[in-house]
N, C-alpha and C. Protein backbone atom coordinates (compact mmCIF):
# COMPACT_ATOMS: atom_id res chain seq x y z
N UNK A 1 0.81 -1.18 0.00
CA UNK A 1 0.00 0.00 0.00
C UNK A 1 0.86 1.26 0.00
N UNK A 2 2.16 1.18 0.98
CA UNK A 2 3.14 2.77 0.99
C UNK A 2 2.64 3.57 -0.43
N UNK A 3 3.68 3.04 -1.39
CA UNK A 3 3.85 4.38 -2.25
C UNK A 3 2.30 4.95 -3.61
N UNK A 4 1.39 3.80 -3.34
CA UNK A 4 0.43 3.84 -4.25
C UNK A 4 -0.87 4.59 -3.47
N UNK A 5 -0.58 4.64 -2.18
CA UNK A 5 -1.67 5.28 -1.01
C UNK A 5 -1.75 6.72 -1.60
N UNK A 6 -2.81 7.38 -1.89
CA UNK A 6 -3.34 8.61 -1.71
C UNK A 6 -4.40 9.22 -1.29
N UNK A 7 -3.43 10.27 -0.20
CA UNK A 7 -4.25 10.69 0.62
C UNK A 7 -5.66 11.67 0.14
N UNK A 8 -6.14 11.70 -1.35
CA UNK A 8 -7.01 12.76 -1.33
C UNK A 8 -8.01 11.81 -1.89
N UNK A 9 -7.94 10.61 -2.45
CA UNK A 9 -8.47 9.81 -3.04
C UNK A 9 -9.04 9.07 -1.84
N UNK A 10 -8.53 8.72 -0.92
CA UNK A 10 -8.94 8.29 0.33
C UNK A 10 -9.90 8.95 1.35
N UNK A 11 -9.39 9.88 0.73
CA UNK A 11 -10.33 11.09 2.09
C UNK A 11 -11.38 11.00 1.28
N UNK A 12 -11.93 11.05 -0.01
CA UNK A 12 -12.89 11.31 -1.09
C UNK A 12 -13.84 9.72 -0.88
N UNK A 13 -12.80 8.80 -0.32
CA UNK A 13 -13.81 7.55 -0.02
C UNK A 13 -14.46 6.98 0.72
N UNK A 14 -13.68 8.03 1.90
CA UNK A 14 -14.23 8.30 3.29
C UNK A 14 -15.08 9.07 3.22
N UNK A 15 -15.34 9.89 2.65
CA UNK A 15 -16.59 11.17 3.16
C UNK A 15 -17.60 10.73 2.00
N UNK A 16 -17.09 9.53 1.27
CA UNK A 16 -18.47 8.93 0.01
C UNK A 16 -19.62 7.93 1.18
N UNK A 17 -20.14 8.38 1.82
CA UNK A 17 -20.91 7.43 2.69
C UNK A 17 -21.94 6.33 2.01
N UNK A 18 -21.64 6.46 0.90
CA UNK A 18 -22.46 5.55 0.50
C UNK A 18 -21.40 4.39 -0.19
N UNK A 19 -20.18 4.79 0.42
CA UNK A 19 -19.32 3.35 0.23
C UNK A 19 -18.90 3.02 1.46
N UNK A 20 -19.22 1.33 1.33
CA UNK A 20 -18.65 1.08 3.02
C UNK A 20 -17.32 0.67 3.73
N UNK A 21 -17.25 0.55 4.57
CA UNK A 21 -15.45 0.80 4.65
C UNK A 21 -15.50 -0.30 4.57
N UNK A 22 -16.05 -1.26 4.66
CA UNK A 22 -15.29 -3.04 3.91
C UNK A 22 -14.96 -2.77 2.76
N UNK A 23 -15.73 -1.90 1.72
CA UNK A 23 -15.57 -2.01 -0.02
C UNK A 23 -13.87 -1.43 0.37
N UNK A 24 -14.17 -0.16 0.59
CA UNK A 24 -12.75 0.70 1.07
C UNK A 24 -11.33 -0.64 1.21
N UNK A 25 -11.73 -1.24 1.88
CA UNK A 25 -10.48 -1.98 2.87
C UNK A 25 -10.26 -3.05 1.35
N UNK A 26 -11.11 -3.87 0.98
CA UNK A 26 -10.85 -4.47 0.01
C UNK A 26 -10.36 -3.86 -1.28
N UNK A 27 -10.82 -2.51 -1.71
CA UNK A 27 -10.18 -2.01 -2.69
C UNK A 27 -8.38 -1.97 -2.35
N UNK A 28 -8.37 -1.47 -1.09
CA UNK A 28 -6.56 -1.48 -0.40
C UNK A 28 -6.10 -2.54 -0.31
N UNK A 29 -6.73 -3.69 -0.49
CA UNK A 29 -5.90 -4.86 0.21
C UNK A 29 -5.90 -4.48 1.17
N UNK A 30 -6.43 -4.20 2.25
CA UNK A 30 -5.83 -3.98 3.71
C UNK A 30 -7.49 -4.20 4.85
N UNK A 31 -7.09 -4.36 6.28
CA UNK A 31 -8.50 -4.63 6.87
C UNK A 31 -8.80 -3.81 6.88
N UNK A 32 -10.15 -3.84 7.37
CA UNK A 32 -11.64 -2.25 7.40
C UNK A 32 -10.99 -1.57 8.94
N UNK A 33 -10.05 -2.61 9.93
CA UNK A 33 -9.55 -1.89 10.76
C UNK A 33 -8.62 -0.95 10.43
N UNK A 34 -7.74 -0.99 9.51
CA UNK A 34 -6.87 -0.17 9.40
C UNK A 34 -7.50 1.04 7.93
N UNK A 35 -8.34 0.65 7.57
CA UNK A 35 -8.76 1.86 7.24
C UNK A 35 -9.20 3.27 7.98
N UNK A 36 -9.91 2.18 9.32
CA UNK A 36 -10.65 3.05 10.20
C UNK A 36 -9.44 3.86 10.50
N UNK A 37 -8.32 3.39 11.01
CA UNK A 37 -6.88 3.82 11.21
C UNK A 37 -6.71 5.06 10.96
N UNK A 38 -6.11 4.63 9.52
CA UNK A 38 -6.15 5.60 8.27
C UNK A 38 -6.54 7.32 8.90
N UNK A 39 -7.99 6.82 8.73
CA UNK A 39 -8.73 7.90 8.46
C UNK A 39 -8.97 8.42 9.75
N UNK A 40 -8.65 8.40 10.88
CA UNK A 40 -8.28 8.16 12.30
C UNK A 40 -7.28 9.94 12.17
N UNK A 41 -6.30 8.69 11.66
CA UNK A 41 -4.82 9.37 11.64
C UNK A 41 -5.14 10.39 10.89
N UNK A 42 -5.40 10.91 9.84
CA UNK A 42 -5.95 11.72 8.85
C UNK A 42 -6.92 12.97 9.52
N UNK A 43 -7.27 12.53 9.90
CA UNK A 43 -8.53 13.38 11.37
C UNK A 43 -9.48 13.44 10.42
N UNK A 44 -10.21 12.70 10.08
CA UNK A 44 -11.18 12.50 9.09
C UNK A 44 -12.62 12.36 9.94
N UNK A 45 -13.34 12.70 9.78
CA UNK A 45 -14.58 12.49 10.48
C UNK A 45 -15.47 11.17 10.59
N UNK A 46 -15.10 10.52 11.98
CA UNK A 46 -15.65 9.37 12.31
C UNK A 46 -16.99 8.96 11.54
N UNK A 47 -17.42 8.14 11.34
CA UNK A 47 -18.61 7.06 10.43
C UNK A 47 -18.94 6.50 11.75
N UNK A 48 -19.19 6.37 12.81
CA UNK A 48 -19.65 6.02 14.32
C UNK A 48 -21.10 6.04 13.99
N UNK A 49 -21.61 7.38 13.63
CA UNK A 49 -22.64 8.02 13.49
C UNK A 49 -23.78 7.76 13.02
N UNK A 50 -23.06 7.05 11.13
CA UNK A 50 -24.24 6.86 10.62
C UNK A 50 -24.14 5.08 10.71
N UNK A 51 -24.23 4.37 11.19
CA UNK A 51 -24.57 3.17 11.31
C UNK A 51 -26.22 2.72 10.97
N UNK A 52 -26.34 2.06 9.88
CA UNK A 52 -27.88 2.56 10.13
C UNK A 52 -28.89 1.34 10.99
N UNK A 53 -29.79 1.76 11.44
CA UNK A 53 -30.51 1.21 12.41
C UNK A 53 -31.67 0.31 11.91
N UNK A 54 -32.20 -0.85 11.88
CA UNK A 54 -33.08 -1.47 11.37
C UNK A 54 -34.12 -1.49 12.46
N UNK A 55 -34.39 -0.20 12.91
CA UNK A 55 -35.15 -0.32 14.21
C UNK A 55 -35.61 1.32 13.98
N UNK A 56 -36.87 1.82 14.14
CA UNK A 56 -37.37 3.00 14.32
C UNK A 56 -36.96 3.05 15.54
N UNK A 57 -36.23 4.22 16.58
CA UNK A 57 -36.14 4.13 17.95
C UNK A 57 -37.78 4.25 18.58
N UNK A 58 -38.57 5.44 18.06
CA UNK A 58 -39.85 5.80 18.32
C UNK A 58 -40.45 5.04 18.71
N UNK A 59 -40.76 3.97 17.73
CA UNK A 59 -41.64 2.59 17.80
C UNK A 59 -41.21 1.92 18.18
N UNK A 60 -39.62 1.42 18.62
CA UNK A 60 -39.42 0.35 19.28
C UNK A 60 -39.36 0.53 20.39
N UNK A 61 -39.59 2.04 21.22
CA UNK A 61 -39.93 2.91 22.60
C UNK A 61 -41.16 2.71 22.81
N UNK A 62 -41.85 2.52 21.81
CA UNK A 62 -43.43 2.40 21.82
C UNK A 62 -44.00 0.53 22.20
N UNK A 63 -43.21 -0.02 21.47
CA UNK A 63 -44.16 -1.30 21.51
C UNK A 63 -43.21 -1.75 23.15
N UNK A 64 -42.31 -1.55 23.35
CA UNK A 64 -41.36 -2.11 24.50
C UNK A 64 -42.25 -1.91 26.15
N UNK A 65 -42.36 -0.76 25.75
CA UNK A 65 -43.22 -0.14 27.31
C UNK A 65 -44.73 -0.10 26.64
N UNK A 66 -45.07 -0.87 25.69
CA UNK A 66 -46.26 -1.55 25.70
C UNK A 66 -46.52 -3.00 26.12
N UNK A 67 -45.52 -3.35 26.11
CA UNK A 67 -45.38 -4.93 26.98
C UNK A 67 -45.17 -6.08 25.61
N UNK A 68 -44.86 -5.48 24.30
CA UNK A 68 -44.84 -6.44 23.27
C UNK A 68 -43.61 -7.57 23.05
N UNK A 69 -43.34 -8.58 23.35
CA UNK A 69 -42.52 -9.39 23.84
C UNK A 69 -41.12 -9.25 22.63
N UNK A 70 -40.01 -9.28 23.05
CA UNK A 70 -38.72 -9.44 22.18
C UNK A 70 -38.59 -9.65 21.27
N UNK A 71 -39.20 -11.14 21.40
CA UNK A 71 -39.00 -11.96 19.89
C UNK A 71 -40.22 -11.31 18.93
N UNK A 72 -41.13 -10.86 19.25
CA UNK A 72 -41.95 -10.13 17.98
C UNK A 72 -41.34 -8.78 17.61
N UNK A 73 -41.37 -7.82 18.49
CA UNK A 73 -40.42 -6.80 18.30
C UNK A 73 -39.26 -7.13 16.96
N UNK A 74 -38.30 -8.20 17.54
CA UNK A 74 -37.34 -8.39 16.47
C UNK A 74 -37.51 -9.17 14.89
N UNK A 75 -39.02 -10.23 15.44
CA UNK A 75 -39.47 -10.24 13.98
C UNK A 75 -40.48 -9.14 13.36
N UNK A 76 -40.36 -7.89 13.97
CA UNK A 76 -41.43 -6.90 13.12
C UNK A 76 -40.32 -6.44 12.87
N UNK A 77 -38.81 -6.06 13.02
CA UNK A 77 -38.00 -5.19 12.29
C UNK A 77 -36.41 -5.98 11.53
N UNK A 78 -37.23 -7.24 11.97
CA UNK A 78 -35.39 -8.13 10.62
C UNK A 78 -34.58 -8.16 11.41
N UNK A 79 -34.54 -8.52 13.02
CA UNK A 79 -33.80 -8.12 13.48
C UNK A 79 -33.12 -9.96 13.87
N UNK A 80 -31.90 -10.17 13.98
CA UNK A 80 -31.69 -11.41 13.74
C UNK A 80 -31.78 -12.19 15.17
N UNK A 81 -32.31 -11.72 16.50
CA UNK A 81 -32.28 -12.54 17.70
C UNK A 81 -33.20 -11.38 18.47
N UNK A 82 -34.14 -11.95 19.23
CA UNK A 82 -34.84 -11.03 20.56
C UNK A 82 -33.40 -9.89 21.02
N UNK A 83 -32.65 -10.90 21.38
CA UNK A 83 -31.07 -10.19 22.46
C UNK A 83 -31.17 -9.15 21.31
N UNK A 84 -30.73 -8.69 20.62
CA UNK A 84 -30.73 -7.49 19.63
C UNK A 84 -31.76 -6.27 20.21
N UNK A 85 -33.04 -6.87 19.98
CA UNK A 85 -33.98 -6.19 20.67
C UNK A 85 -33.73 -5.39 22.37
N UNK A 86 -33.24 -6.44 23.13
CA UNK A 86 -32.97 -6.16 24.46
C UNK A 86 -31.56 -4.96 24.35
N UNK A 87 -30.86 -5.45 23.29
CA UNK A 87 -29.77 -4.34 23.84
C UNK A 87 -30.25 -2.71 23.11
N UNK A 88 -31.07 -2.29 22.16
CA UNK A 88 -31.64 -1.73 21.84
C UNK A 88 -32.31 -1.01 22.88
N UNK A 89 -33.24 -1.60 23.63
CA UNK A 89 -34.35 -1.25 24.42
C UNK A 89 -32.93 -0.32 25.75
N UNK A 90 -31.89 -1.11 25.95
CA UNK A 90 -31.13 -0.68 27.08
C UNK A 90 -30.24 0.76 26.76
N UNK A 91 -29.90 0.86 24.78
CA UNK A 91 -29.38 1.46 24.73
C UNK A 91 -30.59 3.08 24.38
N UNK A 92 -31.55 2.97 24.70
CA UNK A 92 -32.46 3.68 24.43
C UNK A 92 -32.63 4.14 25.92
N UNK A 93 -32.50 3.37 27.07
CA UNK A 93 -32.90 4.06 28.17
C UNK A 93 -33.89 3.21 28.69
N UNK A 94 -34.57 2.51 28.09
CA UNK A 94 -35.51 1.79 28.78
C UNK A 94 -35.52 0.87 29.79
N UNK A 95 -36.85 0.59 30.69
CA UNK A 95 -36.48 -0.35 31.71
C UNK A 95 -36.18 -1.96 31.22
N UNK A 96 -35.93 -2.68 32.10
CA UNK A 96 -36.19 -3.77 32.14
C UNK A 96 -36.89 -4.78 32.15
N UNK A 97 -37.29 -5.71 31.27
CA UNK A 97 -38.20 -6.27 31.72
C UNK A 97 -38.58 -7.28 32.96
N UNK A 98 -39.84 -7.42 33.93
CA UNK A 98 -39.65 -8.02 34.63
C UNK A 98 -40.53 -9.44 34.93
N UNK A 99 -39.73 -10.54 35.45
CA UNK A 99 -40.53 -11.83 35.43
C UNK A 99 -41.61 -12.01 36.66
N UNK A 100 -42.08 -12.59 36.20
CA UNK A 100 -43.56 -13.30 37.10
C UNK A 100 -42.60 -14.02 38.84
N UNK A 101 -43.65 -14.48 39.49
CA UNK A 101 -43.54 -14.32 40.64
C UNK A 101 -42.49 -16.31 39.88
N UNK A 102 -41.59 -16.91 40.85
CA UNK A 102 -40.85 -18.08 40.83
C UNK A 102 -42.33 -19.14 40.93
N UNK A 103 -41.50 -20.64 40.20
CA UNK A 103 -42.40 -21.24 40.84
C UNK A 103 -42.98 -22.66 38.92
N UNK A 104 -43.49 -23.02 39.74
CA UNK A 104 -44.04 -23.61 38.20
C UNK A 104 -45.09 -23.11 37.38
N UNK A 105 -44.47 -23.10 35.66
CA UNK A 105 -45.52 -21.96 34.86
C UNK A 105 -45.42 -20.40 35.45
N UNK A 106 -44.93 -19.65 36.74
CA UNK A 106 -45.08 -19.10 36.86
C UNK A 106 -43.77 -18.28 36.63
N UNK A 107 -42.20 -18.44 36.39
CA UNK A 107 -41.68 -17.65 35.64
C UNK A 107 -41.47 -17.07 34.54
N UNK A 108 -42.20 -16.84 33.94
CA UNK A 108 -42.17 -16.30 32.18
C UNK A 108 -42.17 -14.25 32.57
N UNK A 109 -42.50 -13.81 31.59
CA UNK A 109 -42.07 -12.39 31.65
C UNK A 109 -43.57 -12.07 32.15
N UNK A 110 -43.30 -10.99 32.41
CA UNK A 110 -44.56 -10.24 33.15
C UNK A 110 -44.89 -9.86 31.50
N UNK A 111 -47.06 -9.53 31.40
CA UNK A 111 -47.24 -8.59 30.76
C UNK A 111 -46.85 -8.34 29.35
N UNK A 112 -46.75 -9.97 28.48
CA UNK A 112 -46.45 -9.80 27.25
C UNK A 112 -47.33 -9.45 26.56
N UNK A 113 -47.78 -8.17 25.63
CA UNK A 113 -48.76 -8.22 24.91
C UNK A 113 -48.53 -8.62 23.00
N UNK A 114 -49.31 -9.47 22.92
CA UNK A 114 -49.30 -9.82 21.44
C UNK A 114 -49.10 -8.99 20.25
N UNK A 115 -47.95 -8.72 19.46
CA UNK A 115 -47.91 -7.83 18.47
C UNK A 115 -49.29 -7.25 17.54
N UNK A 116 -50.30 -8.09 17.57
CA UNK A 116 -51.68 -7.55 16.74
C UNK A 116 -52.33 -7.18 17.58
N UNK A 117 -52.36 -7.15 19.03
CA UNK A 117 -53.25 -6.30 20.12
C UNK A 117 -52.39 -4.67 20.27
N UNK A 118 -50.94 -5.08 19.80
CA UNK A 118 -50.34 -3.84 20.00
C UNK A 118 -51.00 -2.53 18.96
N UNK A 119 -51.26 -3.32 17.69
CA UNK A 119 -51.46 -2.78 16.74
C UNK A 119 -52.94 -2.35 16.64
N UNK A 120 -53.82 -3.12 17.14
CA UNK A 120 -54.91 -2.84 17.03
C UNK A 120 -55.30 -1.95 18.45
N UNK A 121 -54.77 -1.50 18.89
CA UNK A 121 -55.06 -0.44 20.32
C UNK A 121 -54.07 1.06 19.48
N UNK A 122 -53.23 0.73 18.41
CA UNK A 122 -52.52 1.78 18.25
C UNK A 122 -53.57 2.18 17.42
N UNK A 123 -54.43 1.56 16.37
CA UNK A 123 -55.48 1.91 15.41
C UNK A 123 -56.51 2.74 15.97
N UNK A 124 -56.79 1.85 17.16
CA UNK A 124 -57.99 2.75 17.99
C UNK A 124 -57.69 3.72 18.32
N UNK A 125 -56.37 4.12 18.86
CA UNK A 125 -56.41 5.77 19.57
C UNK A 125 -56.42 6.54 18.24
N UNK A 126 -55.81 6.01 17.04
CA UNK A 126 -55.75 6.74 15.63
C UNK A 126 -57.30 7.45 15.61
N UNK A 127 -57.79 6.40 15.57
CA UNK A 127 -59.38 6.39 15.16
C UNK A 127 -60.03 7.54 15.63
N UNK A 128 -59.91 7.27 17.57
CA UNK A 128 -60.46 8.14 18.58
C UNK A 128 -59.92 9.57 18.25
N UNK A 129 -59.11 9.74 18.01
CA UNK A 129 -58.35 10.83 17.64
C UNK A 129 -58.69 11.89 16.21
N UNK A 130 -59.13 10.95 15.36
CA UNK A 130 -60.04 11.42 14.30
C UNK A 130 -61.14 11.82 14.70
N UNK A 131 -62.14 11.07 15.20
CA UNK A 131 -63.63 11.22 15.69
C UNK A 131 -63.39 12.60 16.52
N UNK A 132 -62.33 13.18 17.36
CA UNK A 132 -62.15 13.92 18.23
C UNK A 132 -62.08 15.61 17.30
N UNK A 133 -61.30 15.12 16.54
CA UNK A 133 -60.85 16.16 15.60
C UNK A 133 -61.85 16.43 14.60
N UNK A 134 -62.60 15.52 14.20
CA UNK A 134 -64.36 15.65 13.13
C UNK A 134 -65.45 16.03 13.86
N UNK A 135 -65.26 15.89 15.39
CA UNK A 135 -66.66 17.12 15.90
C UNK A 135 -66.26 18.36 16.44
N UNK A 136 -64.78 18.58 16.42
CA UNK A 136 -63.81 19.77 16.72
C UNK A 136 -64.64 20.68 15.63
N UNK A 137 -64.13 20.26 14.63
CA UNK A 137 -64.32 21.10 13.51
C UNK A 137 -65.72 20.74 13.07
């Protein structure tokens, strides 16, 4: 990489966000760590940032402290394990979820509500909210 490295061509591939630093690292022959390096050293403006999220935060604030259990949560957004979901929910601020009293049948999670009850109570306030606003006016 020494004498064929250039630095303006690099910086130009770094600030292309719509190339990812694996493509980057493979175009160099070199790992996506030492690109990060690179561009580190360079004082180039970290990519931390845009990571993108397969998760609305909004709605996944919404169905969580609605009681909608992990594993639906993570199959309503592609998400590849519940645990995904959980570290999400933690890195958002949210509580914890908590289990049922010990005992037989009786440890499972408190308060799971079914992803189509979630949905169909979110419809209704939609609804109520219309009706509210059509005798407003």
């Amino acid at each position: 990489m020494g004498a064929r490295f250039d630095r303006a061509i690099f910086a130009r591939l770094w600030n292309d966000h719509s190339i990812p630093t694996q493509r980057i690292a493979e175009a160099m022959g070199v790992t996506r760590q030492t690109v990060s390096w690179h561009a580190h050293q360079m004082g180039l403006p970290s990519r931390a940032g845009l990571r993108h999220r397969k998760a609305d935060p909004a709605l996944l604030r919404e169905m969580w402290l609605a009681g909608v259990s992990a594993r639906e949560i993570a199959e309503h957004f592609g998400m590849a394990h519940h645990a995904c979901v959980v570290t999400a929910a933690k890195n958002l601020g949210l509580p914890g979820r908590v289990r049922g009293p010990a005992g037989y049948r009786n440890g499972g999670w408190v308060a799971n509500l079914p992803i189509a009850e979630f949905w169909q109570a979110k419809l209704a306030a939609r609804m109520e909210e219309f009706v509210r606003s059509e005798r407003a006016a």
